[in-house]
Protein backbone atom coordinates (compact mmCIF):
# COMPACT_ATOMS: atom_id res chain seq x y z
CA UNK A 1 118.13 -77.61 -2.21
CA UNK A 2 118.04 -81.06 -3.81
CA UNK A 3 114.76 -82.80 -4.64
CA UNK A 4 113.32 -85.07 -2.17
CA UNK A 5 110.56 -86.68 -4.31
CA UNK A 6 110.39 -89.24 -6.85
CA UNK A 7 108.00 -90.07 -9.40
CA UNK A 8 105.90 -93.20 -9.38
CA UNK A 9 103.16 -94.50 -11.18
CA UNK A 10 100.18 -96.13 -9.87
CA UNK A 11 97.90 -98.52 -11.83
CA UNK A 12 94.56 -98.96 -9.61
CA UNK A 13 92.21 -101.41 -9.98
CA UNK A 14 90.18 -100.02 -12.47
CA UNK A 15 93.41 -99.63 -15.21
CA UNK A 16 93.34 -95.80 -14.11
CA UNK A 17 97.22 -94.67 -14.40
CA UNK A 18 98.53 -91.32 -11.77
CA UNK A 19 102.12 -90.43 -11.45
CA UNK A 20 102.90 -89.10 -8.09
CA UNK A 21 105.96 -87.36 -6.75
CA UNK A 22 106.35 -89.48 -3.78
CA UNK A 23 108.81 -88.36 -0.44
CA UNK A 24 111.83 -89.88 0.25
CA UNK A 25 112.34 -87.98 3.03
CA UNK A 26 109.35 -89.27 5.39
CA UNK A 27 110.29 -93.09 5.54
CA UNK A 28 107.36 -94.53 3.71
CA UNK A 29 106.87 -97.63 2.08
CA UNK A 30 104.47 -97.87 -0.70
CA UNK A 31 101.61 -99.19 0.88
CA UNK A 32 101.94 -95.96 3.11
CA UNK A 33 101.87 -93.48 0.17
CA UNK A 34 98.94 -95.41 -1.45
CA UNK A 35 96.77 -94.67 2.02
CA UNK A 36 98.10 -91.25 1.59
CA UNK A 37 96.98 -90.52 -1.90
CA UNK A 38 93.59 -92.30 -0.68
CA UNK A 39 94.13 -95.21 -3.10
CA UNK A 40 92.08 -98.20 -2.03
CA UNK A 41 95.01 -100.12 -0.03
CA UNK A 42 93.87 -101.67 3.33
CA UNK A 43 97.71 -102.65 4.70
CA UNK A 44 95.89 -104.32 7.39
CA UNK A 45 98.56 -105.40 9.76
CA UNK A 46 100.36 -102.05 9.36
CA UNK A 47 103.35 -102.90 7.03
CA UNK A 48 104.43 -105.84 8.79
CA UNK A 49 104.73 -107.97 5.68
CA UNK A 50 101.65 -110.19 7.50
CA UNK A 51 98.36 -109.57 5.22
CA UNK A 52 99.29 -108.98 1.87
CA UNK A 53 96.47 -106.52 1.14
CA UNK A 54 98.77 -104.31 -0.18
CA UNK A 55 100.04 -106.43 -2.95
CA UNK A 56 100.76 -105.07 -5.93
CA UNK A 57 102.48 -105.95 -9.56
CA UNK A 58 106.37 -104.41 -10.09
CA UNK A 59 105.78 -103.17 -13.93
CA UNK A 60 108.93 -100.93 -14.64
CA UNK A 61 112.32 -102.45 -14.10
CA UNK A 62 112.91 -100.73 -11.26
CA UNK A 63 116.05 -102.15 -9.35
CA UNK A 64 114.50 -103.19 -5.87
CA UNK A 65 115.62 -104.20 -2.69
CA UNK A 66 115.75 -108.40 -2.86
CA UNK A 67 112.17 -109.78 -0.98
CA UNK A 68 113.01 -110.77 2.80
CA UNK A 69 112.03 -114.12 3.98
CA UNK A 70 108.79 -113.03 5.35
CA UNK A 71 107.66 -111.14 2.29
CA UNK A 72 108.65 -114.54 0.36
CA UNK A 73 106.22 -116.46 2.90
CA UNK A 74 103.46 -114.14 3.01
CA UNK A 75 102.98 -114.04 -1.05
CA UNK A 76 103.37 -117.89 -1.05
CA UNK A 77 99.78 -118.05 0.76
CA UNK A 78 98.42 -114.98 -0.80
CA UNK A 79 96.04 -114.67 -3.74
CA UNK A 80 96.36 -113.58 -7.39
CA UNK A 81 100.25 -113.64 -6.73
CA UNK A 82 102.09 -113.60 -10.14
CA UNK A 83 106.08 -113.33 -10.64
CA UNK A 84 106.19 -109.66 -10.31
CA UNK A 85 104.21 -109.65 -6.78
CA UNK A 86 105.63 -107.60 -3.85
CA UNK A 87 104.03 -106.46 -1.05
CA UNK A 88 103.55 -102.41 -1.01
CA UNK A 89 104.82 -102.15 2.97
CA UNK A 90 108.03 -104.13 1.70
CA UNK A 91 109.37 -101.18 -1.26
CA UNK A 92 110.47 -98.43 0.67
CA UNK A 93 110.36 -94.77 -1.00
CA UNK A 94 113.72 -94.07 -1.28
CA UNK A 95 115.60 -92.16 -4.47
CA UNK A 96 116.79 -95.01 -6.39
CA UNK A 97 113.21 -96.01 -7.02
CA UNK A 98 112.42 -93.09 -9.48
CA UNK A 99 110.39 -94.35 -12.02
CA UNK A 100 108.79 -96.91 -10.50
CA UNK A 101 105.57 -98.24 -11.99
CA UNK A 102 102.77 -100.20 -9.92
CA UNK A 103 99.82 -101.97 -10.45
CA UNK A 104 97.17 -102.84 -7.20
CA UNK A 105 96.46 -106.65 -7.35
CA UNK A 106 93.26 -107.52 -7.00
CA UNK A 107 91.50 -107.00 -3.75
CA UNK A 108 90.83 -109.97 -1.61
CA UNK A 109 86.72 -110.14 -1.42
């Protein structure tokens, strides 16, 4: 049976560094697996690229899917955006993302 997981590593807020094997097989997003793993990620409106309290810094170089339009908006009025911002609800767990590395943003007080 082929493997279903990949591993990613999450940088909280406090510099604290935990590779995960993450599903690719449950159609979650990021921001998803972060509530999962009880990380402190509020994804207020529910992954709909609307809040941006699930921003977080791309660190690997990790070949993502290109930022839609309404990711590109939404980071344009968030906070402590920097060039390697995405929103969490916007990187889908999928197999070509093995390796990925993350860092939470800061939260929003």
């Amino acid at each position: 049976m082929e493997n279903l997981n990949v591993k990613i590593t999450i940088i909280d807020r406090e510099g604290n560094s935990q590779t995960y094997e993450a599903p690719t097989d449950m159609n979650m997003n990021l921001m998803e697996f972060c509530r999962a793993v009880e990380l402190d990620v509020k994804g207020e409106c529910g992954g709909m690229a609307m809040c941006a309290t699930c921003q977080v810094y791309v660190e690997s170089n990790t070949d993502l899917t290109e930022k839609t339009e309404s990711e590109i908006e939404m980071l344009d009025q968030a906070f402590y955006v920097k060039e390697n911002s995405r929103l969490g609800c916007q990187i889908h767990l999928h197999e070509n993302i093995g390796g990925l590395i993350v860092r939470l943003a800061p939260e929003i007080d």
